[in-house]
N, C-alpha and C. Protein backbone atom coordinates (compact mmCIF):
# COMPACT_ATOMS: atom_id res chain seq x y z
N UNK A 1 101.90 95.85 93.35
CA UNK A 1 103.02 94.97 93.66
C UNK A 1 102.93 93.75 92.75
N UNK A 2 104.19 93.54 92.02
CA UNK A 2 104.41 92.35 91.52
C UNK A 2 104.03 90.79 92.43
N UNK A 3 103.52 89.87 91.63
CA UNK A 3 103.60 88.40 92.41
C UNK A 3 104.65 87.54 91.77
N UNK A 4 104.49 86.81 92.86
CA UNK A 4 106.03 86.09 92.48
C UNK A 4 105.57 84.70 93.21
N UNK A 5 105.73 83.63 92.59
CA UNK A 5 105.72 82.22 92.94
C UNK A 5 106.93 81.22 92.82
N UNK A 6 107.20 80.93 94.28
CA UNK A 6 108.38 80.15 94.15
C UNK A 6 107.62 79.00 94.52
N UNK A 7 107.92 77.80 94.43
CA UNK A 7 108.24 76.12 94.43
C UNK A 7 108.98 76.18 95.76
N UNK A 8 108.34 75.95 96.69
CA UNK A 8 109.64 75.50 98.12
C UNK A 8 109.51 73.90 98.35
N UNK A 9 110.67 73.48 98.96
CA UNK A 9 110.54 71.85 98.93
C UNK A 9 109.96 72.35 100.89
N UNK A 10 109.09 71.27 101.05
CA UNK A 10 108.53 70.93 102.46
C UNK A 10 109.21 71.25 103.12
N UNK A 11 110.46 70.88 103.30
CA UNK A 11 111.11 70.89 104.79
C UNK A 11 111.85 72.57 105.07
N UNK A 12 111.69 73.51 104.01
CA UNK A 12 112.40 74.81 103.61
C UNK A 12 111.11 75.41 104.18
N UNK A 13 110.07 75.37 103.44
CA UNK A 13 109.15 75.77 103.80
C UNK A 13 108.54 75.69 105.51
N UNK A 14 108.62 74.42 106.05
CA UNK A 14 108.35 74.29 107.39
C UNK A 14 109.47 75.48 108.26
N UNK A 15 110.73 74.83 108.02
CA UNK A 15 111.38 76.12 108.55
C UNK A 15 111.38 77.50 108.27
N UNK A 16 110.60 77.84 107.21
CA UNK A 16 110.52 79.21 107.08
C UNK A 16 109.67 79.89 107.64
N UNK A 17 108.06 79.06 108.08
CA UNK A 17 107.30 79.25 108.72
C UNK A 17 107.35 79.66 110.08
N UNK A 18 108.49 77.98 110.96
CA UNK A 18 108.55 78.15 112.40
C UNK A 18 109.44 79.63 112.72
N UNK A 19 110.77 79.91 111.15
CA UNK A 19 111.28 81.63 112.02
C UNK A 19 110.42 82.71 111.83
N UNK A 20 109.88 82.22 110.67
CA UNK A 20 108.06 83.91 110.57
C UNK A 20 107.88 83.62 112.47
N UNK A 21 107.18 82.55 112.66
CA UNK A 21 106.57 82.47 113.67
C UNK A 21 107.37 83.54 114.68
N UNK A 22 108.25 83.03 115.10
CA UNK A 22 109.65 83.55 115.98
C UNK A 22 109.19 84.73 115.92
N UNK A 23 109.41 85.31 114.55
CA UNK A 23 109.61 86.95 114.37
C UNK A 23 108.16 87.61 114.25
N UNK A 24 107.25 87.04 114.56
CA UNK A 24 105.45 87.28 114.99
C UNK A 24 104.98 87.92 113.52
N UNK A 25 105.53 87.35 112.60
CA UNK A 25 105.42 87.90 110.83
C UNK A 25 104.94 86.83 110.19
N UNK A 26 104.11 87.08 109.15
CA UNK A 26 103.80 86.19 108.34
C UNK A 26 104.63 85.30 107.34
N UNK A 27 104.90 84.43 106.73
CA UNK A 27 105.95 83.68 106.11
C UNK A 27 106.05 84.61 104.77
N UNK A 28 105.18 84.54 104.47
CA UNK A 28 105.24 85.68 102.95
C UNK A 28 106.01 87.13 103.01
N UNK A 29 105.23 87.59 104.27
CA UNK A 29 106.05 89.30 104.46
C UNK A 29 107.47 88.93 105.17
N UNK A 30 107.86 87.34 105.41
CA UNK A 30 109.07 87.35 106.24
C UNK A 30 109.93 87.33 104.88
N UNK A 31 109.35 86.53 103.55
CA UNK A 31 110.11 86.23 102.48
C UNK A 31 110.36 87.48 101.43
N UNK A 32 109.57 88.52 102.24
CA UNK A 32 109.20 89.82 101.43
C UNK A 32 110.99 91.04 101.92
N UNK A 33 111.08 90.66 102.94
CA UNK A 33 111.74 91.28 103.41
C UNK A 33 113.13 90.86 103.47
N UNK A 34 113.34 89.39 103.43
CA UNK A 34 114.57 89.18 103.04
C UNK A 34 115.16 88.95 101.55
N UNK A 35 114.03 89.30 100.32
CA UNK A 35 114.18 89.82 99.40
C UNK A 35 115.04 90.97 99.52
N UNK A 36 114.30 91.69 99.89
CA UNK A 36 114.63 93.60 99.98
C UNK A 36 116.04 93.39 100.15
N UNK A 37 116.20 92.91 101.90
CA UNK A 37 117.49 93.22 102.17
C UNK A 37 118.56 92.58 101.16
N UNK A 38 118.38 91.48 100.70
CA UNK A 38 119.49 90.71 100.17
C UNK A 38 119.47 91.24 98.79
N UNK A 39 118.75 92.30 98.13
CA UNK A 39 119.29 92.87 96.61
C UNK A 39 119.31 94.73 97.73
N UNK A 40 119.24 94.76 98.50
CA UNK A 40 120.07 95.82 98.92
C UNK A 40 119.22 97.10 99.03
N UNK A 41 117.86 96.81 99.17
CA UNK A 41 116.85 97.68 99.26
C UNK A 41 116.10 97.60 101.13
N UNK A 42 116.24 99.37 101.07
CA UNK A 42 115.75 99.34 102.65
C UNK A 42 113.98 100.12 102.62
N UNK A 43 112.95 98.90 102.89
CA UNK A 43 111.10 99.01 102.61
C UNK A 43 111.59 99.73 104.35
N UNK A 44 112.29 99.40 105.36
CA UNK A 44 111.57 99.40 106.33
C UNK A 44 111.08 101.08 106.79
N UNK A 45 110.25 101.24 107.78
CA UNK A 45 109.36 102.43 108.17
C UNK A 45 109.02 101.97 109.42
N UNK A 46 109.14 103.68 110.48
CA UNK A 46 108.29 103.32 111.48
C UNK A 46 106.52 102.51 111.57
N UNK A 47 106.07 102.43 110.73
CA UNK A 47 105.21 102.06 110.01
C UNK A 47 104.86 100.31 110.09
N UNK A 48 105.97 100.41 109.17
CA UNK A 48 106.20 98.65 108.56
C UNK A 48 107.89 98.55 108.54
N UNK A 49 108.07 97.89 109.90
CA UNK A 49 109.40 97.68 110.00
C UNK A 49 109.63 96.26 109.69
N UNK A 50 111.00 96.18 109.66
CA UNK A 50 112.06 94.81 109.21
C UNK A 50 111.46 93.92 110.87
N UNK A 51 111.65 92.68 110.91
CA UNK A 51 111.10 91.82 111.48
C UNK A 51 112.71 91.73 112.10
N UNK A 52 112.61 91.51 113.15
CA UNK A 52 114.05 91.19 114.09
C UNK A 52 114.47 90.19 113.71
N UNK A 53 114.21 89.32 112.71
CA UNK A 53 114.28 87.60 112.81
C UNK A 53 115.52 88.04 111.40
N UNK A 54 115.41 89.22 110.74
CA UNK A 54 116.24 89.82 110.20
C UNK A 54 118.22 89.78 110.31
N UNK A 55 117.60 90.81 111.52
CA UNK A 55 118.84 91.47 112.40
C UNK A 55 119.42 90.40 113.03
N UNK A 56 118.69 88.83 113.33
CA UNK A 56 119.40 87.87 113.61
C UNK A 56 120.14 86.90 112.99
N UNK A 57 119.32 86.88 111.65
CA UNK A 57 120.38 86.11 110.28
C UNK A 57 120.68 86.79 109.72
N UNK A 58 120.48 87.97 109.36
CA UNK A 58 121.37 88.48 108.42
C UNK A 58 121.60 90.26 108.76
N UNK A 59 122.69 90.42 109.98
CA UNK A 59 122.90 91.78 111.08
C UNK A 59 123.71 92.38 109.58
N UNK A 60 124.84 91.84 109.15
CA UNK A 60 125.63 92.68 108.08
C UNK A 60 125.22 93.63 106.88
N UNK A 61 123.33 92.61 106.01
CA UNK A 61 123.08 93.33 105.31
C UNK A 61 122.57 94.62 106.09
N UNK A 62 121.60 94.21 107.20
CA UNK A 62 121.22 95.69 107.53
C UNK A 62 121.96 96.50 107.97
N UNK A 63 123.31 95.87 108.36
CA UNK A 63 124.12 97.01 108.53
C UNK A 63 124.85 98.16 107.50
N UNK A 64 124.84 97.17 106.19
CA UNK A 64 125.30 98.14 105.43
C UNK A 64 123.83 98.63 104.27
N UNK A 65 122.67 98.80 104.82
CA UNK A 65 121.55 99.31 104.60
C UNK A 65 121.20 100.70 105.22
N UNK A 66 121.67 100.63 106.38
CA UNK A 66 121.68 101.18 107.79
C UNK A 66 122.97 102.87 107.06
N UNK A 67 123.37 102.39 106.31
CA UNK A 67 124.51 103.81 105.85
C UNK A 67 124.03 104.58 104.97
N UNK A 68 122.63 104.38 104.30
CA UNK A 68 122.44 105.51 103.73
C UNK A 68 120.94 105.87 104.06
N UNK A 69 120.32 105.13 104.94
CA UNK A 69 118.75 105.35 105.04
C UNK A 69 118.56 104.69 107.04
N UNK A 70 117.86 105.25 107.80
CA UNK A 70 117.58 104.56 109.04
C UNK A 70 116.86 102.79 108.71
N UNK A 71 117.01 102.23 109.41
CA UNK A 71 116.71 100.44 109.21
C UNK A 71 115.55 100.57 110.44
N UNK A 72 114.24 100.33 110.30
CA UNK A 72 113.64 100.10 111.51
C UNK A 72 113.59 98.58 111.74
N UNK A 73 113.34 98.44 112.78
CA UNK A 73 113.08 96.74 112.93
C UNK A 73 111.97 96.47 114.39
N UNK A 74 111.53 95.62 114.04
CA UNK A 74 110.51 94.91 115.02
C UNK A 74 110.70 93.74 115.89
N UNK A 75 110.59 94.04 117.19
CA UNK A 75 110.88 92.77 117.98
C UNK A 75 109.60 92.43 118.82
N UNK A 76 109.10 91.21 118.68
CA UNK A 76 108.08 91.27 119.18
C UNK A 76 108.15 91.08 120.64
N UNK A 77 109.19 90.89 121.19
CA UNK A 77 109.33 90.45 122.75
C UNK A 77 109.72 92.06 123.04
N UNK A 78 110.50 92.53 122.54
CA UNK A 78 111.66 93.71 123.10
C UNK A 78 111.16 95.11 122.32
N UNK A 79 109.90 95.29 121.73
CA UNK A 79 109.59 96.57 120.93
C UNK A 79 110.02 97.03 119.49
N UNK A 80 110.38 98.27 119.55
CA UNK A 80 110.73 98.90 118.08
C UNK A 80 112.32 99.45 118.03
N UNK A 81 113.51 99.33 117.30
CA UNK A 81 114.14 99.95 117.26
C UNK A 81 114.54 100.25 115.80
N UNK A 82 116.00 101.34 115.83
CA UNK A 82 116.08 102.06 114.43
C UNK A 82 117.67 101.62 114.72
N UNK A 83 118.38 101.31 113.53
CA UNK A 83 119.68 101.29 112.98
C UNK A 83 120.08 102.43 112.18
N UNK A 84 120.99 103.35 112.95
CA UNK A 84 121.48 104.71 112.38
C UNK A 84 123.25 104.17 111.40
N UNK A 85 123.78 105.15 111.03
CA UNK A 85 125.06 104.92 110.67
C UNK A 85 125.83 105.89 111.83
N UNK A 86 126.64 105.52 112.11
CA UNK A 86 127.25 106.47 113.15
C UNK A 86 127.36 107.89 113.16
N UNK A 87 128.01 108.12 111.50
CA UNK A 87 128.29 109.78 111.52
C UNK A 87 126.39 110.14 110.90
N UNK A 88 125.75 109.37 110.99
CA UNK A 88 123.96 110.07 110.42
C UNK A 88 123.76 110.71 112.45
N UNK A 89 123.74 109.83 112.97
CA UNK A 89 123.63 110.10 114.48
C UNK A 89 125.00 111.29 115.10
N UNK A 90 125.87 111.07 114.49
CA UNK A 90 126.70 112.18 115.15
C UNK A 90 126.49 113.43 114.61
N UNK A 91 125.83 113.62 113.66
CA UNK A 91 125.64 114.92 112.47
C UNK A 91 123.97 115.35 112.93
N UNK A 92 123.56 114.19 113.53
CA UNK A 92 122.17 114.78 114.34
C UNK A 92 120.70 114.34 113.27
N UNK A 93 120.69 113.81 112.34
CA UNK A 93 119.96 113.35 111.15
C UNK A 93 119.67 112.32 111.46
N UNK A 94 119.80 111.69 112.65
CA UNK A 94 118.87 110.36 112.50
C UNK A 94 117.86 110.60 113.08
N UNK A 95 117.14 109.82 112.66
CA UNK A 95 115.14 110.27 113.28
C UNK A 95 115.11 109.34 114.83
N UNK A 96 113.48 110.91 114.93
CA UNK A 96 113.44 110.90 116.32
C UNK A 96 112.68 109.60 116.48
């Protein structure tokens, strides 16, 4: 994996921390993942899922992530779930 160093000003950074926190993710893998989504790439896996803190700022990209690949996501209060596309679930192809 490539490294990558950004410059955050303090107060970006503090808040980026307290929503990692939220989403029980580290600030780095939180910044890892809203990479992905926002150039339109879906990392997530039952495995290593998208952090819910996701699906709360930004529901649209994963929704249109969600149309050609399943979206897993992680909630740390509420468990694991998967984002299908409708006709992937009506055609029977979305995972178990």
């Amino acid at each position: 994996m490539t490294d990558l160093t950004i410059n955050l000003p303090d107060d970006l950074h503090a808040r980026l921390v307290l929503v990692a926190a939220a989403g029980g993710i580290d600030p780095e893998k939180l910044v890892r993942q809203i990479l992905a989504v926002r150039v339109g790439v879906n990392r997530s896996s039952k495995e290593d899922p998208f952090s819910s803190v996701l699906l709360r700022n930004r529901p649209e990209d994963l929704l249109d992530l969600a149309r050609t690949k399943p979206v897993f996501i992680r909630d740390v209060d509420h468990g694991d779930f998967v984002i299908v596309a409708q006709e992937r679930y009506n055609d029977g192809s979305a995972p178990e």
